[in-house]
N, C-alpha and C. Protein backbone atom coordinates (compact mmCIF):
# COMPACT_ATOMS: atom_id res chain seq x y z
N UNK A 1 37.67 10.70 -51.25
CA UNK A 1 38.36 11.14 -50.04
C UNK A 1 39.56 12.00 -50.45
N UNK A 2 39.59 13.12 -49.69
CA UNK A 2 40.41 14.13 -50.28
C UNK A 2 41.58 14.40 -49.11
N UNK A 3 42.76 14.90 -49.58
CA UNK A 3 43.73 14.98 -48.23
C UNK A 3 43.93 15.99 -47.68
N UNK A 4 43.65 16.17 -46.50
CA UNK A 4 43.16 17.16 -45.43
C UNK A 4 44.15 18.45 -45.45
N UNK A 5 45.32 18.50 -45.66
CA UNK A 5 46.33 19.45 -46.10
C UNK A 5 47.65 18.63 -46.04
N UNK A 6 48.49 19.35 -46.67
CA UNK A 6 49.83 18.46 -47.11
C UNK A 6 50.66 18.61 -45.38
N UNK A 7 50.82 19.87 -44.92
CA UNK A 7 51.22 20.12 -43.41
C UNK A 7 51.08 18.54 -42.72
N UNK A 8 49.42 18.31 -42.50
CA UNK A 8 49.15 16.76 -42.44
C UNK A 8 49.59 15.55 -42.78
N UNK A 9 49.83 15.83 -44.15
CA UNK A 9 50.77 14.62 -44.38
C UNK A 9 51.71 14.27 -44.22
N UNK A 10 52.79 15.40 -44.23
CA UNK A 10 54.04 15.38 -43.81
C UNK A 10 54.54 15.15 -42.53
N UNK A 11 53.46 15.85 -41.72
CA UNK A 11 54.02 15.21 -40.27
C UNK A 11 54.10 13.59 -40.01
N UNK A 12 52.52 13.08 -40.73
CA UNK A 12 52.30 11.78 -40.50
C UNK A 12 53.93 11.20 -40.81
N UNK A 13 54.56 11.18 -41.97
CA UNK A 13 55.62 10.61 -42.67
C UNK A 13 56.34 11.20 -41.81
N UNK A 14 56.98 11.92 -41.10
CA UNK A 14 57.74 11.82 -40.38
C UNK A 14 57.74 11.86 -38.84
N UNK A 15 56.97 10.81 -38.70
CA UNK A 15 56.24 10.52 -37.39
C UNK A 15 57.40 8.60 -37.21
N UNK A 16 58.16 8.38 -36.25
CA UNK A 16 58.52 7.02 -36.36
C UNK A 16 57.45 6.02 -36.76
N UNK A 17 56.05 5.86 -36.30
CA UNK A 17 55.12 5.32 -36.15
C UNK A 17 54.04 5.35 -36.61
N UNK A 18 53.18 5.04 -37.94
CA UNK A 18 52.04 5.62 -37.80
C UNK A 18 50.92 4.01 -38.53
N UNK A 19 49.57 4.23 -38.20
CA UNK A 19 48.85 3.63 -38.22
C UNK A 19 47.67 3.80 -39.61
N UNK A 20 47.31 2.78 -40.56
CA UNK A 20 47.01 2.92 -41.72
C UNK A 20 45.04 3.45 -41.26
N UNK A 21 44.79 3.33 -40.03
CA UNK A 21 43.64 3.99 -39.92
C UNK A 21 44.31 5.69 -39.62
N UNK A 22 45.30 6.00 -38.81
CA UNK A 22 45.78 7.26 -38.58
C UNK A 22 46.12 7.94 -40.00
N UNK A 23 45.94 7.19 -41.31
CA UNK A 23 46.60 7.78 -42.64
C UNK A 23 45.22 7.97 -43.37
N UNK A 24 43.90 6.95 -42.99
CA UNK A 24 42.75 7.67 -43.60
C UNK A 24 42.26 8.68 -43.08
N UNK A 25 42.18 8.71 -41.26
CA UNK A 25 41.84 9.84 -40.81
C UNK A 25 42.64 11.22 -41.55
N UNK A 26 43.95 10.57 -41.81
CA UNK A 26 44.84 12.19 -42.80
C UNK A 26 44.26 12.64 -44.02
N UNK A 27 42.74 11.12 -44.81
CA UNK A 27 42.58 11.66 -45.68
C UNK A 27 43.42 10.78 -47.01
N UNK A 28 44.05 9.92 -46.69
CA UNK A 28 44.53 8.89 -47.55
C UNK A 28 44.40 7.45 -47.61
N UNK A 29 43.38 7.56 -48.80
CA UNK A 29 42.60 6.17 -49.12
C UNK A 29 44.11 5.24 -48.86
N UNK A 30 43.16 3.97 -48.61
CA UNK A 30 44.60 2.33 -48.61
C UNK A 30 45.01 2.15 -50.00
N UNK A 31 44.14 2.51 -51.08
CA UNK A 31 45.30 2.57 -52.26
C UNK A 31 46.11 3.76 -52.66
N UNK A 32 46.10 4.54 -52.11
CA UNK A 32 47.43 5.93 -52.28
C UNK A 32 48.55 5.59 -51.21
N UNK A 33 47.67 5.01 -49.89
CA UNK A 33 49.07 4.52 -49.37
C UNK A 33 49.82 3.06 -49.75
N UNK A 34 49.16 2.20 -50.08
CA UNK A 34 49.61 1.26 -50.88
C UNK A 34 50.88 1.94 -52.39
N UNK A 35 50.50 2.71 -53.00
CA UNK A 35 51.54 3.41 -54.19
C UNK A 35 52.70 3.90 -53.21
N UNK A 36 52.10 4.83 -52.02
CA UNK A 36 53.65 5.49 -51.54
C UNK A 36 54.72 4.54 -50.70
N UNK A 37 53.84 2.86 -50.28
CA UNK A 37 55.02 2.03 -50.18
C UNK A 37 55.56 1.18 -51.39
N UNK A 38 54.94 1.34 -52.81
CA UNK A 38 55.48 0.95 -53.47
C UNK A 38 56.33 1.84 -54.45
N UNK A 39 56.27 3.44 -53.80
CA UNK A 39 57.10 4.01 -54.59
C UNK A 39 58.54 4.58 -54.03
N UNK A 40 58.35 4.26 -52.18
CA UNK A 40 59.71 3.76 -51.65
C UNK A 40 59.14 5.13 -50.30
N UNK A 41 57.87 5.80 -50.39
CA UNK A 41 58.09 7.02 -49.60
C UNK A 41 57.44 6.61 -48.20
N UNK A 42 56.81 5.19 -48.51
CA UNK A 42 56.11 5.21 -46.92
C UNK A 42 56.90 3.71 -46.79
N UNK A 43 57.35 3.05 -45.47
CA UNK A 43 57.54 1.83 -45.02
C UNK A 43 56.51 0.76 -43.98
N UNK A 44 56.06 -0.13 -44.84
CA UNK A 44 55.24 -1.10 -43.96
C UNK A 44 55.88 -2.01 -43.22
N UNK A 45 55.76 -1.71 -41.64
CA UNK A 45 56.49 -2.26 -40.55
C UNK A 45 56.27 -3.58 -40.05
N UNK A 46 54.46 -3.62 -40.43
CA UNK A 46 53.70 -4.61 -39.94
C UNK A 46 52.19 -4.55 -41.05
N UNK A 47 51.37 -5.09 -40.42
CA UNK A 47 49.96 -5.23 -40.97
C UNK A 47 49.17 -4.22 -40.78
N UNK A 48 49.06 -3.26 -40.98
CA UNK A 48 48.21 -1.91 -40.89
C UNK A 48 49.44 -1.06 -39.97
N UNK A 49 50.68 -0.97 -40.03
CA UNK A 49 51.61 -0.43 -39.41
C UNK A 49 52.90 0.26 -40.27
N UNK A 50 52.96 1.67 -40.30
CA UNK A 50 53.67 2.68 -41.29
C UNK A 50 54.73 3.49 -40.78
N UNK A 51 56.11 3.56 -41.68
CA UNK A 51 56.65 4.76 -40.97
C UNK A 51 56.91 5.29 -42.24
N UNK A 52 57.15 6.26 -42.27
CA UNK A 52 57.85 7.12 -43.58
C UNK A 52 59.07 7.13 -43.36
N UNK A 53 59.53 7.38 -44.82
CA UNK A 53 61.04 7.73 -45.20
C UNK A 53 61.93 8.28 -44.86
N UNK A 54 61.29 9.81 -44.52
CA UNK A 54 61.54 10.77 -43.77
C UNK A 54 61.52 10.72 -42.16
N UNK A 55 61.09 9.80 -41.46
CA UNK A 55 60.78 9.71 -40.18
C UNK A 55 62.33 10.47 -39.96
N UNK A 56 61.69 11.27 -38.38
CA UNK A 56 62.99 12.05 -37.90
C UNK A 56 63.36 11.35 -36.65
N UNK A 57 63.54 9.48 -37.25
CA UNK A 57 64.26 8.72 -35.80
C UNK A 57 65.53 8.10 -36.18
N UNK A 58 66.53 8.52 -35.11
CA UNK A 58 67.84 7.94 -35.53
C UNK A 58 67.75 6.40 -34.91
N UNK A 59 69.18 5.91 -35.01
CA UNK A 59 69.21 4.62 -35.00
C UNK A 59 68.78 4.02 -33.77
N UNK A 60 68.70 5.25 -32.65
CA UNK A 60 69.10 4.09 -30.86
C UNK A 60 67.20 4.36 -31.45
N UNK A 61 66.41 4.33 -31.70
CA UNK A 61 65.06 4.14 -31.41
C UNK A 61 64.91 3.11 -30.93
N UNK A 62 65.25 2.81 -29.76
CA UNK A 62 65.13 2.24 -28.62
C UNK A 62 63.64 1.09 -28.41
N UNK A 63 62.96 1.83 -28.21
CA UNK A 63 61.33 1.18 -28.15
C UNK A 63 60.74 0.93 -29.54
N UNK A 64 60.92 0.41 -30.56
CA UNK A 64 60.73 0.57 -31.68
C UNK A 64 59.52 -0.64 -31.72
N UNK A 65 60.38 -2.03 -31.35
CA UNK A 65 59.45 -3.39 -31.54
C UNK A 65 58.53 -3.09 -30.41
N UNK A 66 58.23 -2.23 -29.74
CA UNK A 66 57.50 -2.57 -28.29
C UNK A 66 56.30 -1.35 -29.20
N UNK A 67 56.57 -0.48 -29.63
CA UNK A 67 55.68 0.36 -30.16
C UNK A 67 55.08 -0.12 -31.49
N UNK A 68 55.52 -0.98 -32.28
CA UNK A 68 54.93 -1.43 -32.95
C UNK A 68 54.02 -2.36 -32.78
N UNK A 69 54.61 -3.20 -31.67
CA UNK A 69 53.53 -4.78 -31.83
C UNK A 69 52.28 -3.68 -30.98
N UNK A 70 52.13 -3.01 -30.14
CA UNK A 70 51.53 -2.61 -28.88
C UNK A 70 50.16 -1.65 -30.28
N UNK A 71 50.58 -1.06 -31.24
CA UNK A 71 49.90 -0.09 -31.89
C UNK A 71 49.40 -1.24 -32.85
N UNK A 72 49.99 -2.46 -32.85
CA UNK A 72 49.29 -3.11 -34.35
C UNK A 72 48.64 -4.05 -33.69
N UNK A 73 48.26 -4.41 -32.35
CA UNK A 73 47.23 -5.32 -31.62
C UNK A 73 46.40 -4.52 -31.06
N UNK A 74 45.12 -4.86 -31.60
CA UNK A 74 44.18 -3.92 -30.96
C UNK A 74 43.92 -3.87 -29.46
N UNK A 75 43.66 -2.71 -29.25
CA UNK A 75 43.38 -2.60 -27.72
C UNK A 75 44.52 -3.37 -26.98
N UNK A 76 45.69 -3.23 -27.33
CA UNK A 76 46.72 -3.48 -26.65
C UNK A 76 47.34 -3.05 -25.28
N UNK A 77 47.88 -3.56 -24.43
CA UNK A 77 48.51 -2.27 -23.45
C UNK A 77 49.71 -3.07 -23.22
N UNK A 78 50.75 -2.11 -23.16
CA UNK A 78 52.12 -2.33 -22.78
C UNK A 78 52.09 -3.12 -20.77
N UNK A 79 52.50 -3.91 -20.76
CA UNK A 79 52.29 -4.45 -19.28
C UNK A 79 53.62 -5.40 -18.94
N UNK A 80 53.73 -5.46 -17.10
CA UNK A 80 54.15 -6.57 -16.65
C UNK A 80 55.77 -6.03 -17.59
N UNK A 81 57.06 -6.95 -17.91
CA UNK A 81 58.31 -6.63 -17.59
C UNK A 81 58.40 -5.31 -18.80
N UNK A 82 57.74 -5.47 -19.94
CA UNK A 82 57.99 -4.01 -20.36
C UNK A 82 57.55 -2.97 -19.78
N UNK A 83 56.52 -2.62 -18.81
CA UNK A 83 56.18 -1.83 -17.93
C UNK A 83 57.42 -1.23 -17.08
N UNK A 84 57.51 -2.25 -16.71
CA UNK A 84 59.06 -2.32 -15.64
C UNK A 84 60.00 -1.40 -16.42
N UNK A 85 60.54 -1.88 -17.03
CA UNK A 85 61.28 -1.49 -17.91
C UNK A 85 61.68 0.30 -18.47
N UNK A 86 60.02 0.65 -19.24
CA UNK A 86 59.76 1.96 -19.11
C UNK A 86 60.10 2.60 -18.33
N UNK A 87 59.33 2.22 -16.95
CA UNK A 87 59.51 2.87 -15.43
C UNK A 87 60.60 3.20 -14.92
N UNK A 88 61.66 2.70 -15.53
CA UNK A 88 62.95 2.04 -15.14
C UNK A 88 63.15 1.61 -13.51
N UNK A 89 61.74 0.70 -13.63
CA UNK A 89 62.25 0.06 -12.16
C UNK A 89 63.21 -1.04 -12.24
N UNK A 90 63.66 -1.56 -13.31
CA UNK A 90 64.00 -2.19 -13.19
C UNK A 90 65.42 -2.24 -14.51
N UNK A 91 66.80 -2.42 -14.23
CA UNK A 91 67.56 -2.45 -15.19
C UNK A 91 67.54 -3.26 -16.46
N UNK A 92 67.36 -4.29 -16.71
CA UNK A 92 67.20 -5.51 -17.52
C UNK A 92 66.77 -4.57 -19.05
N UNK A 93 67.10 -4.70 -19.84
CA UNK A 93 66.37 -4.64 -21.36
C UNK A 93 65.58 -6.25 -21.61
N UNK A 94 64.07 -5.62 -21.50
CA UNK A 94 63.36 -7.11 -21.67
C UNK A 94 63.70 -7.60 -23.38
N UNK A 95 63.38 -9.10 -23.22
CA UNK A 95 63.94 -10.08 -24.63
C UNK A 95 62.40 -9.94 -25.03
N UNK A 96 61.54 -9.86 -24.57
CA UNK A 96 60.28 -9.95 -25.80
C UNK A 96 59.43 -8.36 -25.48
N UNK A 97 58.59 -7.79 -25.85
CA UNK A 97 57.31 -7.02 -25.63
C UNK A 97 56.47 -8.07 -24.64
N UNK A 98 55.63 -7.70 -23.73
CA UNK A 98 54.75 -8.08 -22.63
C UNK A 98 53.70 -6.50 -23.11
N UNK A 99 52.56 -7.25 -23.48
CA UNK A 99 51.69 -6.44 -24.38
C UNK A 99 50.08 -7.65 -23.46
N UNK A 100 49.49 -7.09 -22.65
CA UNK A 100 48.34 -7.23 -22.20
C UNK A 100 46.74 -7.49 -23.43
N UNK A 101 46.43 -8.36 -23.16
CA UNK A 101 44.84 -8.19 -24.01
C UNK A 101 44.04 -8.56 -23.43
N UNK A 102 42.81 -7.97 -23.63
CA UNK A 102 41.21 -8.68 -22.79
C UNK A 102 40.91 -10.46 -22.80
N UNK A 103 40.59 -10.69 -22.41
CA UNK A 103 40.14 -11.99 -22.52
C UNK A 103 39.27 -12.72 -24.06
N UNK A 104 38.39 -11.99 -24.02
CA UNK A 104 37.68 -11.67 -25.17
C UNK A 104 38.02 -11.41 -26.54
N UNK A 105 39.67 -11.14 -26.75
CA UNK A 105 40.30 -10.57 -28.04
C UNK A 105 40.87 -12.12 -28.04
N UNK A 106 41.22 -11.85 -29.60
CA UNK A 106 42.00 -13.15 -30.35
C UNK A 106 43.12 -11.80 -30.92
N UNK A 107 44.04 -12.26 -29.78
CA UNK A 107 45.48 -11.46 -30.66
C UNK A 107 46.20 -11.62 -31.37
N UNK A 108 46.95 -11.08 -32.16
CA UNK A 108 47.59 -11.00 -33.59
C UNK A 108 48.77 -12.11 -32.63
N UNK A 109 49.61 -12.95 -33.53
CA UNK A 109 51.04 -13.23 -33.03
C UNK A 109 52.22 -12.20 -33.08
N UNK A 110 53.03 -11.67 -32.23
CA UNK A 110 53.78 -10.59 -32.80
C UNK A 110 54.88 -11.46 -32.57
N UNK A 111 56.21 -10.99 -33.41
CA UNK A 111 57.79 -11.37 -33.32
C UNK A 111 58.28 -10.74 -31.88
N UNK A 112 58.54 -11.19 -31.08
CA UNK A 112 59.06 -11.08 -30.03
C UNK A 112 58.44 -10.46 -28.68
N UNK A 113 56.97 -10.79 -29.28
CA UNK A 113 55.90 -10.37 -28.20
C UNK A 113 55.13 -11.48 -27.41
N UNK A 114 54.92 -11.14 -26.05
CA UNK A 114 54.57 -12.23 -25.12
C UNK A 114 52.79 -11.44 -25.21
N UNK A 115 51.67 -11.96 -25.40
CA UNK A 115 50.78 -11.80 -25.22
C UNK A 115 49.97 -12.30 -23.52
N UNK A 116 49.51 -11.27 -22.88
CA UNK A 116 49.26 -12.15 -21.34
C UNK A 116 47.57 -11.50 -21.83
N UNK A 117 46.72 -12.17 -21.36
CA UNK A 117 45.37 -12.34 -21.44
C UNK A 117 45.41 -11.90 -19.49
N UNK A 118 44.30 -10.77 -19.53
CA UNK A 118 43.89 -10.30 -18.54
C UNK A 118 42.63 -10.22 -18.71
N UNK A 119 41.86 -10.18 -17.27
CA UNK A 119 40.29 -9.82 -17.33
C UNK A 119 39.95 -7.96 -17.03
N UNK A 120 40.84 -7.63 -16.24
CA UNK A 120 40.64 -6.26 -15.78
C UNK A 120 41.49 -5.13 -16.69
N UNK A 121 41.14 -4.92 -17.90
CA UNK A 121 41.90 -4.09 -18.88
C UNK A 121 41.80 -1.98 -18.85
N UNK A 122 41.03 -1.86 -17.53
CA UNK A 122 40.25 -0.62 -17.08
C UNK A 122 41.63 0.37 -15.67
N UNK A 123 41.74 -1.05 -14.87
CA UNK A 123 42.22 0.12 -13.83
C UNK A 123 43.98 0.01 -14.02
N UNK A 124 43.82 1.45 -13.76
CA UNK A 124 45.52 1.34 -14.39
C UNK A 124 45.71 1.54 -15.06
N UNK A 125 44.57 1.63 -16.16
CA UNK A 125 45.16 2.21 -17.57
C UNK A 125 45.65 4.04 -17.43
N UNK A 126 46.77 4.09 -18.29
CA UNK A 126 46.99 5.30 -18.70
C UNK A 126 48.04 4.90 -20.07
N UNK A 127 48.59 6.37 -20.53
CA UNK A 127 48.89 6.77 -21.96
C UNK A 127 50.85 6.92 -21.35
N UNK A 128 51.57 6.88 -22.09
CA UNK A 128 52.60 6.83 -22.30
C UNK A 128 53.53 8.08 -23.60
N UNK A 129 54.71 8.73 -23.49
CA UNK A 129 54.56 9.13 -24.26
C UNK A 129 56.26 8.61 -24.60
N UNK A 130 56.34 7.69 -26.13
CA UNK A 130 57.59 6.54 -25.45
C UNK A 130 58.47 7.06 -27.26
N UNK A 131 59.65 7.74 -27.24
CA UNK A 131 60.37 8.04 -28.48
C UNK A 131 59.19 8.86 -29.30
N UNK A 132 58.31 9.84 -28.90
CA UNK A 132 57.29 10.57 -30.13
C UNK A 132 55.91 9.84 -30.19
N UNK A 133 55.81 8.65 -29.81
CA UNK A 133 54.23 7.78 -29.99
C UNK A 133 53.82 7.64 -28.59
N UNK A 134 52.38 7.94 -28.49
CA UNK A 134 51.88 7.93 -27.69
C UNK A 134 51.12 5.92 -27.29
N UNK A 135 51.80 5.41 -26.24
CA UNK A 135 51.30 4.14 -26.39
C UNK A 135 50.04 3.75 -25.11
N UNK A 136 49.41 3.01 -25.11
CA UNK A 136 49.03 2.12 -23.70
C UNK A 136 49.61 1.64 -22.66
N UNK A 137 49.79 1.76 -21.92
CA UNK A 137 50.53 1.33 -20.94
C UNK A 137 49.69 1.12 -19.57
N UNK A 138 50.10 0.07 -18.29
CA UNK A 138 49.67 0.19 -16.89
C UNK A 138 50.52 1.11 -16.25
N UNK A 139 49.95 1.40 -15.31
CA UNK A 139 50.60 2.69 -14.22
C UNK A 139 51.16 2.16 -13.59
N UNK A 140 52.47 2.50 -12.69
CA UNK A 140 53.23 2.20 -12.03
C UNK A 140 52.96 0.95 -11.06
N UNK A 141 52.21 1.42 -10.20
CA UNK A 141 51.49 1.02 -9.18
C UNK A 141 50.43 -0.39 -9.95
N UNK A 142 49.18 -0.55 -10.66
CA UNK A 142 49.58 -1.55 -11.59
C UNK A 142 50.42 -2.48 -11.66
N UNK A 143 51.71 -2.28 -12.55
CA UNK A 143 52.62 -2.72 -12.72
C UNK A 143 53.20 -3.63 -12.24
N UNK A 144 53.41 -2.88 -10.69
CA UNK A 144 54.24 -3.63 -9.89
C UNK A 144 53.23 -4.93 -9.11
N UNK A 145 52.00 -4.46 -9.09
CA UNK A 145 51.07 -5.56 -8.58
C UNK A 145 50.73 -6.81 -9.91
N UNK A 146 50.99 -6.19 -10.75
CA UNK A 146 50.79 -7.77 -11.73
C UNK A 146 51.75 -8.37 -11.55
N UNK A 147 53.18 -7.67 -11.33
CA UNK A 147 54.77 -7.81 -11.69
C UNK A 147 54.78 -9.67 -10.31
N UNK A 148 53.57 -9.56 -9.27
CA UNK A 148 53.49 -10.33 -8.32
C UNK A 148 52.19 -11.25 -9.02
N UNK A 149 51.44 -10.82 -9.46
CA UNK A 149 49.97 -11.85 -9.82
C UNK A 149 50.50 -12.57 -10.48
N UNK A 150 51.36 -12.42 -11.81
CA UNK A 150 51.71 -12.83 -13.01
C UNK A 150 52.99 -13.66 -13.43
N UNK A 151 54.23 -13.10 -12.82
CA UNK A 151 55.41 -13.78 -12.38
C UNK A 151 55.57 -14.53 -11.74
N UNK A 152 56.47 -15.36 -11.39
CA UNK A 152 56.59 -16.52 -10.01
C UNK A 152 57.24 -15.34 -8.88
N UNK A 153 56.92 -15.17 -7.29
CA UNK A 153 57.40 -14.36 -6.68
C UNK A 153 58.68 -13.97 -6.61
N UNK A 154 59.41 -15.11 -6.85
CA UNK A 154 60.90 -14.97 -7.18
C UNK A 154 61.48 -14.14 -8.19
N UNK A 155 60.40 -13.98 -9.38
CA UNK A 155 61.51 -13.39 -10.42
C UNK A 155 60.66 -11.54 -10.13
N UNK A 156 59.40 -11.71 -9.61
CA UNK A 156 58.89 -10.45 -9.39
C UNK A 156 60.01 -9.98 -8.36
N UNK A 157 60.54 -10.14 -7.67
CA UNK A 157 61.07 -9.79 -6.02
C UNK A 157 62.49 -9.25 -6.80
N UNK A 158 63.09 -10.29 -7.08
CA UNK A 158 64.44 -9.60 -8.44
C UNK A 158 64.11 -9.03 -9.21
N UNK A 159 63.03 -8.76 -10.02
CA UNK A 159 63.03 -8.13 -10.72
C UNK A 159 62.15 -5.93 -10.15
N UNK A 160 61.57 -6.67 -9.67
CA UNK A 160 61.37 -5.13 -9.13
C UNK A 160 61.93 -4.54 -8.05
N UNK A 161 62.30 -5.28 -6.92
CA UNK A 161 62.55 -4.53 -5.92
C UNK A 161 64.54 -4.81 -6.13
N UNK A 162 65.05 -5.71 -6.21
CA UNK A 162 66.36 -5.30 -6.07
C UNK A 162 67.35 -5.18 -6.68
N UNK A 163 67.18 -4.78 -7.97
CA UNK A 163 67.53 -4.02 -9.50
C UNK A 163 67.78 -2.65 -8.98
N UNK A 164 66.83 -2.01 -8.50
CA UNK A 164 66.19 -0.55 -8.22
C UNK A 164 66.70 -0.25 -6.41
N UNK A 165 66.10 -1.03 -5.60
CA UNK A 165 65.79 -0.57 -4.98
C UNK A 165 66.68 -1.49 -3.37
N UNK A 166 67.31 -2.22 -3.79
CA UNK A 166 68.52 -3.10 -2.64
C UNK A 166 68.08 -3.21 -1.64
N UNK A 167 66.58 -3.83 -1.23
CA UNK A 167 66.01 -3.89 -0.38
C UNK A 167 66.28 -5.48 0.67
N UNK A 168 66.75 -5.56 1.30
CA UNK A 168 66.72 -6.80 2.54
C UNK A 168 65.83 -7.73 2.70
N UNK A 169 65.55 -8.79 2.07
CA UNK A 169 64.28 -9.39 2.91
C UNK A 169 64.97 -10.42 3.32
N UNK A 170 63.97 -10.54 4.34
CA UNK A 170 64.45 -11.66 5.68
C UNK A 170 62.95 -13.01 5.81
């Protein structure tokens, strides 16, 4: 396996984020990237999860743990209060990742990630484009309807509608 052009590589490494299948598709076997984290030029974040040295992210990288656990669980999707969050419907900086999986998956444990098991992993889906990485995410609309399936109504009602939106209910 040969490496597709150096242009290629370099972006990868200075990408905040990148994925050890996204580094063979570049054309770099798991033992060349194995040497460049042991020779200090690539950083392993997680379990098949890379940033380079060079990455061009300063310190507020903000979404950092939410983009990692979300890219290193397969078929992941960002959902429910980190959704919120993104959207900025809601003010709060969430305390864990809320990262959606099929029913059917056995998910990784992540550090400060809430795993919610869903059956409907199809509607609602769309792409995100969150600090340079493109993630999974539910759509707005989505969102706010799990933000009620999934929550107790109480913390959905504070948490989406009157953060944002100072709405009256009677």
């Amino acid at each position: 396996m040969m490496l597709k052009n150096k242009q290629q590589l370099k972006e990868l490494f200075e990408r905040p984020v990148f994925l050890a299948s996204e580094a063979r598709k570049a054309g770099i076997p798991p033992s060349r990237l194995s040497y460049y984290v042991k020779t200090g030029r690539v950083e392993r974040i997680s379990h098949g999860v890379y940033r380079g040295i060079n990455s061009t992210v300063d310190a507020a990288f903000q979404w950092e743990e939410l983009i990692v656990a979300t890219k290193s669980i397969p078929n992941g999707i960002v959902c429910l209060v980190s959704a919120l969050a993104i959207y900025e419907i809601i003010d709060e900086i969430p305390r864990e990742n809320w990262v959606a999986v099929s029913h059917a998956t056995t998910a990784p444990i992540r550090r400060n990630t809430r795993i919610v098991r869903m059956r409907d992993m199809n509607t609602g889906r769309a792409t995100c484009k969150l600090d340079g990485e493109t993630i999974n995410i539910f759509d707005r609309e989505r969102t706010i309807v799990d933000a009620f399936r999934y929550l107790s109504k109480e913390i959905a009602i504070n948490r989406t509608f009157r953060t944002k939106f100072s709405v009256n209910f009677h």
